[in-house]
Each structure stands twice: as C-alpha cells, then as structure tokens.
PDB file of N, CA and C in Angstrom:
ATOM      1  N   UNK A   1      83.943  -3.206  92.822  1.00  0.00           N
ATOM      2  CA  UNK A   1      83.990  -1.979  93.562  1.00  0.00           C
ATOM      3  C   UNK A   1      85.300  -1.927  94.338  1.00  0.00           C
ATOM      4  N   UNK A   2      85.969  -1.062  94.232  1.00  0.00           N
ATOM      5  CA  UNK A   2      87.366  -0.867  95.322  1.00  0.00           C
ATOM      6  C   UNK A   2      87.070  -0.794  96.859  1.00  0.00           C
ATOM      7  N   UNK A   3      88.223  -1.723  97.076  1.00  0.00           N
ATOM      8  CA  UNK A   3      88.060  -1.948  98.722  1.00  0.00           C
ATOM      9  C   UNK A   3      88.803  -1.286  99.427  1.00  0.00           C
ATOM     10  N   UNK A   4      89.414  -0.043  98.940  1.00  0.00           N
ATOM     11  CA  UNK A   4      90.502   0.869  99.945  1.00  0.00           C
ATOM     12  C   UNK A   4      89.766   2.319  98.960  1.00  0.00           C
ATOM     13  N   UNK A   5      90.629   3.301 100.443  1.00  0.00           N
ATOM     14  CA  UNK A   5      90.385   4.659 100.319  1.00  0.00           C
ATOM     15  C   UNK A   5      91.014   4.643  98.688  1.00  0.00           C
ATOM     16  N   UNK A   6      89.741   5.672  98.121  1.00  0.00           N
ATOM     17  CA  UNK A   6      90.136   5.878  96.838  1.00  0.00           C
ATOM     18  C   UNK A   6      90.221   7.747  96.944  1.00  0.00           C
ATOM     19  N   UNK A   7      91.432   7.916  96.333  1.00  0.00           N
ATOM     20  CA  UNK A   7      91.791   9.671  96.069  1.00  0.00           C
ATOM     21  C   UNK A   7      90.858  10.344  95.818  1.00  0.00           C
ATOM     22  N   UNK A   8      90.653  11.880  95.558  1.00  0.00           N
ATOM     23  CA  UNK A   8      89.925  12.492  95.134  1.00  0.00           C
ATOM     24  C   UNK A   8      90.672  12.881  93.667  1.00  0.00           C
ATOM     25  N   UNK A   9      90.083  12.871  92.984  1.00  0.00           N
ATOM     26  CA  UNK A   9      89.777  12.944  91.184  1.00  0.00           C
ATOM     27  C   UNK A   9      89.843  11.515  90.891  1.00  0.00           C
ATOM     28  N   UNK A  10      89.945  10.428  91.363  1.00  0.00           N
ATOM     29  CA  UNK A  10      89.727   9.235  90.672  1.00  0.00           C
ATOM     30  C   UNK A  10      88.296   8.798  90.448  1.00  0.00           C
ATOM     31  N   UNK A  11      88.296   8.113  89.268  1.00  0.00           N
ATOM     32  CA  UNK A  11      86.372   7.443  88.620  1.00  0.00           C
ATOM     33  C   UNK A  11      85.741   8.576  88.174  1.00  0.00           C
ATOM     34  N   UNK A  12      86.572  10.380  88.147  1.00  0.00           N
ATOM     35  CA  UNK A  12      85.689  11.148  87.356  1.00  0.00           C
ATOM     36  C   UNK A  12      85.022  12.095  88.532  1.00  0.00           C
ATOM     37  N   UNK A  13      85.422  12.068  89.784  1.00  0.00           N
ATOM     38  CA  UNK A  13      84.768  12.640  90.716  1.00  0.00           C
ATOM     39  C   UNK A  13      85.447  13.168  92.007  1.00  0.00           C
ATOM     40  N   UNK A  14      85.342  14.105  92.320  1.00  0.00           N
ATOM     41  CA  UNK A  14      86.066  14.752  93.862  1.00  0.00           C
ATOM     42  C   UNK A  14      85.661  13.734  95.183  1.00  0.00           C
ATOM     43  N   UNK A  15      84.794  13.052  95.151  1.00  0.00           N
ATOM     44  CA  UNK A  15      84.064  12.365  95.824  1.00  0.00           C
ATOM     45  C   UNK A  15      83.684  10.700  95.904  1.00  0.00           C
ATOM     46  N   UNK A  16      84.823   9.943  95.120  1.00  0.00           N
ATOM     47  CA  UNK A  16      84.558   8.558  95.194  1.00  0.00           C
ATOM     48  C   UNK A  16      84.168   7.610  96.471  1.00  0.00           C
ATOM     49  N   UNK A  17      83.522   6.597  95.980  1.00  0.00           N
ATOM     50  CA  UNK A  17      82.709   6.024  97.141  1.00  0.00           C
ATOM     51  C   UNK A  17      83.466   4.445  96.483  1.00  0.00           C
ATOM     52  N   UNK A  18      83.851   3.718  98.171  1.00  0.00           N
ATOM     53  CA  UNK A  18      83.898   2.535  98.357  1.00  0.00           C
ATOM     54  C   UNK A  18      83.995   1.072  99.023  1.00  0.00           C
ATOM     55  N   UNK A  19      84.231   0.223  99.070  1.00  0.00           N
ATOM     56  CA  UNK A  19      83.550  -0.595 100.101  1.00  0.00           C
ATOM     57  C   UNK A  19      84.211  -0.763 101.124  1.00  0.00           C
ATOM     58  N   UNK A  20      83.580  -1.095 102.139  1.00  0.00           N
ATOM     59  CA  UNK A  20      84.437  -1.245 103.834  1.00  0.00           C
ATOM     60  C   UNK A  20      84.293  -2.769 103.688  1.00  0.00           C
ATOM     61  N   UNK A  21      85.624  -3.069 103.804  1.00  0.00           N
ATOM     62  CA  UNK A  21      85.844  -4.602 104.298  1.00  0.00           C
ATOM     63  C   UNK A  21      85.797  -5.563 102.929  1.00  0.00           C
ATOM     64  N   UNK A  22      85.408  -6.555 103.128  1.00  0.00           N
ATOM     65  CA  UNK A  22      85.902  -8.177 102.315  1.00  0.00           C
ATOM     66  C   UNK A  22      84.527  -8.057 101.594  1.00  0.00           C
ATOM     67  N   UNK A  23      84.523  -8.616 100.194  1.00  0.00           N
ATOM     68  CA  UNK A  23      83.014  -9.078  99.666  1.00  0.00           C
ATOM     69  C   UNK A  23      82.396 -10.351 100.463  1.00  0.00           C
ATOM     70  N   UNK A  24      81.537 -10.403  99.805  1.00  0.00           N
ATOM     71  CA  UNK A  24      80.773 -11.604 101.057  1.00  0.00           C
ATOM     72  C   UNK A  24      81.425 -12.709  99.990  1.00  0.00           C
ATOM     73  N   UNK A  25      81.002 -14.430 100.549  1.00  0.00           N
ATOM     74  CA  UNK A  25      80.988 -15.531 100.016  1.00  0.00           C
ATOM     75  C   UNK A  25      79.736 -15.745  99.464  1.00  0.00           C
ATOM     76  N   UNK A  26      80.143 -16.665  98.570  1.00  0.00           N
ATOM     77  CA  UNK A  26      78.839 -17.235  97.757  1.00  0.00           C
ATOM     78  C   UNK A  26      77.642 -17.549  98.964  1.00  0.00           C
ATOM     79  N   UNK A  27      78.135 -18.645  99.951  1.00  0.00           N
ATOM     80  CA  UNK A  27      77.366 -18.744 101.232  1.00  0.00           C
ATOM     81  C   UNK A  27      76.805 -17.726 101.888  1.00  0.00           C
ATOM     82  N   UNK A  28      77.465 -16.555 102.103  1.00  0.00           N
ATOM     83  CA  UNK A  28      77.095 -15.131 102.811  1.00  0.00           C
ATOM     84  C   UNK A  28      75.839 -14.953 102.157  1.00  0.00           C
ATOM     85  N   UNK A  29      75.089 -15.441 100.962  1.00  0.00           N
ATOM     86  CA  UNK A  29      73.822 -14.686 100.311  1.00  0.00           C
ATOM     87  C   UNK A  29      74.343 -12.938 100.087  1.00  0.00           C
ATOM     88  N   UNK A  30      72.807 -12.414 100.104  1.00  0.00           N
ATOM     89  CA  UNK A  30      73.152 -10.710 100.146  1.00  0.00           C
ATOM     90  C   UNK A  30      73.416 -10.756 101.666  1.00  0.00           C
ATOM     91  N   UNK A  31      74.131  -9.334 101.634  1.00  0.00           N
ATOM     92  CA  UNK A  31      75.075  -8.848 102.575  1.00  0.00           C
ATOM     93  C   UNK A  31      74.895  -7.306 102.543  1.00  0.00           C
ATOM     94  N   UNK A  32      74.735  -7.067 103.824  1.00  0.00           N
ATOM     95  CA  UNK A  32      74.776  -5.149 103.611  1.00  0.00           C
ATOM     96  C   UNK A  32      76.023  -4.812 104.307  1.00  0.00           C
ATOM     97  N   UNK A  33      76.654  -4.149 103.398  1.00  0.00           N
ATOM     98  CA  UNK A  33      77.691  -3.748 103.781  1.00  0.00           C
ATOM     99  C   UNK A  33      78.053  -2.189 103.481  1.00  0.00           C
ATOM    100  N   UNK A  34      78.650  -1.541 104.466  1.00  0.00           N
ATOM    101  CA  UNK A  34      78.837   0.065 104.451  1.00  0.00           C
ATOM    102  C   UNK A  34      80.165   0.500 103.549  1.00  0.00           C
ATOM    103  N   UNK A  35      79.610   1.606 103.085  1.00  0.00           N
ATOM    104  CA  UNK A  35      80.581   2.279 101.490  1.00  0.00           C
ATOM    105  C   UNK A  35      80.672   3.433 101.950  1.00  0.00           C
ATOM    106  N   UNK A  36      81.951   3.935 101.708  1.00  0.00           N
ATOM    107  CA  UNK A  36      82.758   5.567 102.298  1.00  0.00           C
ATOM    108  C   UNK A  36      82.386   6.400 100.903  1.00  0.00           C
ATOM    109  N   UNK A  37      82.360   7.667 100.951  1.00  0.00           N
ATOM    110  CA  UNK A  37      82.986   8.317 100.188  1.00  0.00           C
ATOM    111  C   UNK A  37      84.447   9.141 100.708  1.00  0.00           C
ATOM    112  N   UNK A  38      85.254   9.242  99.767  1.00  0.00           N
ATOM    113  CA  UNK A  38      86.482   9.715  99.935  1.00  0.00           C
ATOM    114  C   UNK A  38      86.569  11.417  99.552  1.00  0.00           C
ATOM    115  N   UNK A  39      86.101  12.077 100.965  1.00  0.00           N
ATOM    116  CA  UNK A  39      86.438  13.885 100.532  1.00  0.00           C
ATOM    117  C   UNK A  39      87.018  14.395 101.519  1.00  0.00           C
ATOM    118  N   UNK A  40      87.686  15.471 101.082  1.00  0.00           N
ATOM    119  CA  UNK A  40      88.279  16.871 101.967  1.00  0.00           C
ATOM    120  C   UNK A  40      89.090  16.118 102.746  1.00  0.00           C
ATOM    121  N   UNK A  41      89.697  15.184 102.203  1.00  0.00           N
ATOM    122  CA  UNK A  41      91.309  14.565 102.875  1.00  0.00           C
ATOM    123  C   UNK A  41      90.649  13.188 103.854  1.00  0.00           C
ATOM    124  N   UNK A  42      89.449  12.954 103.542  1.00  0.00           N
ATOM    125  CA  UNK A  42      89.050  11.894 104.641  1.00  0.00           C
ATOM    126  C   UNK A  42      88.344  10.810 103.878  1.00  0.00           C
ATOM    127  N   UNK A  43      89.058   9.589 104.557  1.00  0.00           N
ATOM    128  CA  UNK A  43      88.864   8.451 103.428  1.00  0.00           C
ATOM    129  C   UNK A  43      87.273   8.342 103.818  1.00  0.00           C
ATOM    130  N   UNK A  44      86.715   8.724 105.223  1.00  0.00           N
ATOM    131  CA  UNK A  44      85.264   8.163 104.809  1.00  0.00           C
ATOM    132  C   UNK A  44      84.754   9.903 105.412  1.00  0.00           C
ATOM    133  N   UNK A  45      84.176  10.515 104.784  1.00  0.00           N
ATOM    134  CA  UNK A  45      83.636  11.898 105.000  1.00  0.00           C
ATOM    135  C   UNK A  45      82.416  11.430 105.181  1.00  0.00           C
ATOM    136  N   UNK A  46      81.879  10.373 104.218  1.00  0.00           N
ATOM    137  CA  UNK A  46      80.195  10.424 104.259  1.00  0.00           C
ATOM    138  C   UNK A  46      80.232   8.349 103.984  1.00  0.00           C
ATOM    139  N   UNK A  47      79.370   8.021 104.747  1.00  0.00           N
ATOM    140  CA  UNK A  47      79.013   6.740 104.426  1.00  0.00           C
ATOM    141  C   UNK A  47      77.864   6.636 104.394  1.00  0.00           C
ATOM    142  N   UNK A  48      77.082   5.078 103.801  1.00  0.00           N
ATOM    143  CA  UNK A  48      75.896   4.902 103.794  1.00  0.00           C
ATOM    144  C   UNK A  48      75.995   2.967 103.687  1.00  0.00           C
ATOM    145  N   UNK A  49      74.982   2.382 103.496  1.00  0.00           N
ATOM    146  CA  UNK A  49      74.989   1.018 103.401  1.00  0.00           C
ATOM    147  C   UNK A  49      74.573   0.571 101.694  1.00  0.00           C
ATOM    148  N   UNK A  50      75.018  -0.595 101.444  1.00  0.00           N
ATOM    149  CA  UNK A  50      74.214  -1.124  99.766  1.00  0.00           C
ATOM    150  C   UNK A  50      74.089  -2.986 100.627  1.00  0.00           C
ATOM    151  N   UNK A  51      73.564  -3.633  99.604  1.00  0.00           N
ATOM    152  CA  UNK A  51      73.697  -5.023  99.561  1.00  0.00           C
ATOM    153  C   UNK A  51      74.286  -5.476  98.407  1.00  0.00           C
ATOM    154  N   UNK A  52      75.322  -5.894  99.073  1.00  0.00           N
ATOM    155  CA  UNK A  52      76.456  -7.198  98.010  1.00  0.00           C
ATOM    156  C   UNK A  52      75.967  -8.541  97.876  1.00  0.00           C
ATOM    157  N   UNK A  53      75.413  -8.978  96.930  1.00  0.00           N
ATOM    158  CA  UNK A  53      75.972 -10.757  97.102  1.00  0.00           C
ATOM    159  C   UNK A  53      77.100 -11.455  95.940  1.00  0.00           C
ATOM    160  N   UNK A  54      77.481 -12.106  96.456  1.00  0.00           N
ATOM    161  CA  UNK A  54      78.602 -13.138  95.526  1.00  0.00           C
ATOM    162  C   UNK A  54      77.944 -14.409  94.510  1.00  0.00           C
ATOM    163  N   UNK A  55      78.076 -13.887  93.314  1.00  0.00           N
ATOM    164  CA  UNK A  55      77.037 -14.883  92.045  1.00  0.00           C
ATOM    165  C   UNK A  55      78.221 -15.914  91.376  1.00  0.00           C
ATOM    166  N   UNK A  56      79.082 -16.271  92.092  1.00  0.00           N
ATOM    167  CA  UNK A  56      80.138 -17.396  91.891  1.00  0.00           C
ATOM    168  C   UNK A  56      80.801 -16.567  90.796  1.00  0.00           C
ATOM    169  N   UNK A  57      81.663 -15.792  90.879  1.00  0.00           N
ATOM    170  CA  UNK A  57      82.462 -15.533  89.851  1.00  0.00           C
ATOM    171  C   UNK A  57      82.070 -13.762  89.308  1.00  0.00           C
ATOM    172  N   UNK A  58      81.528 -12.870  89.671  1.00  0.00           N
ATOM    173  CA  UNK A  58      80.792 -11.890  89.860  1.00  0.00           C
ATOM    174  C   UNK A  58      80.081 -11.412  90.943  1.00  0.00           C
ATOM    175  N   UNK A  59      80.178 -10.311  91.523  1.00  0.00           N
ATOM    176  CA  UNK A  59      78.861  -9.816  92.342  1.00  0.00           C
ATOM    177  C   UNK A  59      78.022  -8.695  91.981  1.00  0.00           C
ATOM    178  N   UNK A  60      76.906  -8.530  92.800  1.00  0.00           N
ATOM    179  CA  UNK A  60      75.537  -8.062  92.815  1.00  0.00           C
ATOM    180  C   UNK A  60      75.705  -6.802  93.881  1.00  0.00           C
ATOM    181  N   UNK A  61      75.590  -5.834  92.950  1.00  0.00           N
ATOM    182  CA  UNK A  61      75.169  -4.829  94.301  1.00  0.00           C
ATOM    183  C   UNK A  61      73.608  -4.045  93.841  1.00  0.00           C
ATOM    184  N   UNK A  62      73.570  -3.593  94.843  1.00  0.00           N
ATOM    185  CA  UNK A  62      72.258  -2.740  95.183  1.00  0.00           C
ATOM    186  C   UNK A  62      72.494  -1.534  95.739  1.00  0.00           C
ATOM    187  N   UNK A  63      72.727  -0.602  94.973  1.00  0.00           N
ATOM    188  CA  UNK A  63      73.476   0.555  95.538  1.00  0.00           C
ATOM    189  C   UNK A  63      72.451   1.880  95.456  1.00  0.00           C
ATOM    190  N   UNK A  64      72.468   2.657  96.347  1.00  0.00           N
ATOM    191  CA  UNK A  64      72.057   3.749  96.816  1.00  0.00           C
ATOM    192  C   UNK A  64      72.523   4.871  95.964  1.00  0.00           C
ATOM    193  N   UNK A  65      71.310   5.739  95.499  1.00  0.00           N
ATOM    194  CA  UNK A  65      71.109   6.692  94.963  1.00  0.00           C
ATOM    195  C   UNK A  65      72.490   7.965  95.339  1.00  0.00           C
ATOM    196  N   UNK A  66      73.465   8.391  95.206  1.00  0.00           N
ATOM    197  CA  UNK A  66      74.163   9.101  95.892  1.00  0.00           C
ATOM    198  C   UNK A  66      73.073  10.539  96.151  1.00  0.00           C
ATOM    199  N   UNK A  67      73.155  10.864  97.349  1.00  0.00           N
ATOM    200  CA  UNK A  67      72.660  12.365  97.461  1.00  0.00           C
ATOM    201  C   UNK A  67      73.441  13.319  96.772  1.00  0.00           C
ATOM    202  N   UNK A  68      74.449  13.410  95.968  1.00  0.00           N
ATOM    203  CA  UNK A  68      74.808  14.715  95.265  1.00  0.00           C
ATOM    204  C   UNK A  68      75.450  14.061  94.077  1.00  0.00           C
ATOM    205  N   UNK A  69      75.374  15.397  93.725  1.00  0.00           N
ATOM    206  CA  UNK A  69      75.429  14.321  92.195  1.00  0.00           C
ATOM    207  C   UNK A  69      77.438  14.230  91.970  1.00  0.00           C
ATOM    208  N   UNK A  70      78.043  15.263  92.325  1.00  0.00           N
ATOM    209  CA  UNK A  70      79.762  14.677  92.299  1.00  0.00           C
ATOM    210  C   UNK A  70      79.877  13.761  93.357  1.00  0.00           C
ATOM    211  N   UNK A  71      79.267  12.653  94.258  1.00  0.00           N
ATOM    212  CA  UNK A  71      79.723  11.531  94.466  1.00  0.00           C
ATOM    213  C   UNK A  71      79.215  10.443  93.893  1.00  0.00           C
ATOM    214  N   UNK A  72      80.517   9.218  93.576  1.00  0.00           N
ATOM    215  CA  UNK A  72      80.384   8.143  92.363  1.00  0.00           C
ATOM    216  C   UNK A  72      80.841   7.271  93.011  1.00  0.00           C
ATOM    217  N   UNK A  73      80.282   6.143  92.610  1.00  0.00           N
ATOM    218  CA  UNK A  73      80.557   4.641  93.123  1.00  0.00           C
ATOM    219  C   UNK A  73      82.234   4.461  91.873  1.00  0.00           C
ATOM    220  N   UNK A  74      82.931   3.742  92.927  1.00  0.00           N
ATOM    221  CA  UNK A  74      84.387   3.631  92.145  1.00  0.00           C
ATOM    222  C   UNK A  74      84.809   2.032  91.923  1.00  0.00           C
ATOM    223  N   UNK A  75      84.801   1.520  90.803  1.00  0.00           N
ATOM    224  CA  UNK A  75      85.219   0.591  90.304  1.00  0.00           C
ATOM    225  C   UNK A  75      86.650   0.434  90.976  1.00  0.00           C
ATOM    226  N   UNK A  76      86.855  -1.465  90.729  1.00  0.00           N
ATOM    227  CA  UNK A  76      88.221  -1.716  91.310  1.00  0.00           C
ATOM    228  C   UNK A  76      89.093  -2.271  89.597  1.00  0.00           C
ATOM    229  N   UNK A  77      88.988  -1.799  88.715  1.00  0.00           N
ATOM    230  CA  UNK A  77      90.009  -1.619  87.928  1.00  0.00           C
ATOM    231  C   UNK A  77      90.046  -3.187  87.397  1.00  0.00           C
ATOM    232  N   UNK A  78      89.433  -4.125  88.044  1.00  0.00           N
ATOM    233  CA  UNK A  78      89.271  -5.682  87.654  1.00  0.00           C
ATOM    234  C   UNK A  78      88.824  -5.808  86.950  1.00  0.00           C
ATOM    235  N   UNK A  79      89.472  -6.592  85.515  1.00  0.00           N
ATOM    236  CA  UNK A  79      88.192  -7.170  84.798  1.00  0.00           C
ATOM    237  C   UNK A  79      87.055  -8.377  84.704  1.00  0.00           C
TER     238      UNK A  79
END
C-alpha cells in the first residue's frame, strides 16, 4: 500500500486511499493504523482505520469497505 499522498487519477480513481506512517514489524503483530483518501486537493479529505500486520516478507491488511464506490485502496508499485 503507498505511504505518501497519492494524486488524484492514480490506481483508477479520483479518490485514492493510503497509509499514514511506517508498516508495523514482524514484532508489532496486527496494528491499526489510519489510511487517507486523497481528494479535492487534500492529501487526507477522508480517513478511516484498517489492521496491518508484517508476515516476514509480506503484509496483511484488513481493510474497510470504502463508503463510495470512486474511492480505492492504492498500491505502492512494489513487487
């Protein structure tokens, strides 16, 4: 998931959503951590919370239903 303000039309959507701050550590377990969406010129217009955890080499989220359907969770381009 991208960890900085992401534009509007990037991932397919006026409305990309993404994470505030550092992923957790393997140690951290799950982690709730708060996700922006990026609209109308403001990197966080709308936030909400998910749970991250770190699976050694991959993570786990648990992400929230968006309330409208043009906002999208935005990948960080990593493979």
């Amino acid at each position: 998931m991208a960890l900085s303000c992401v534009n509007k039309g990037h991932c397919g959507t006026d409305a990309p959503r993404w994470l505030i701050g550092a992923h957790p550590t393997v140690d951290d377990g799950v982690v709730q951590h708060e996700v922006c969406f990026s609209s109308f010129g403001n990197c966080c217009y709308y936030s909400t919370k998910i749970n991250v955890r770190n699976c050694e080499g991959f993570y786990v989220y648990r992400l929230q239903r968006p309330p409208h359907c043009y906002l999208r969770y935005c990948g960080s381009g990593l493979p």
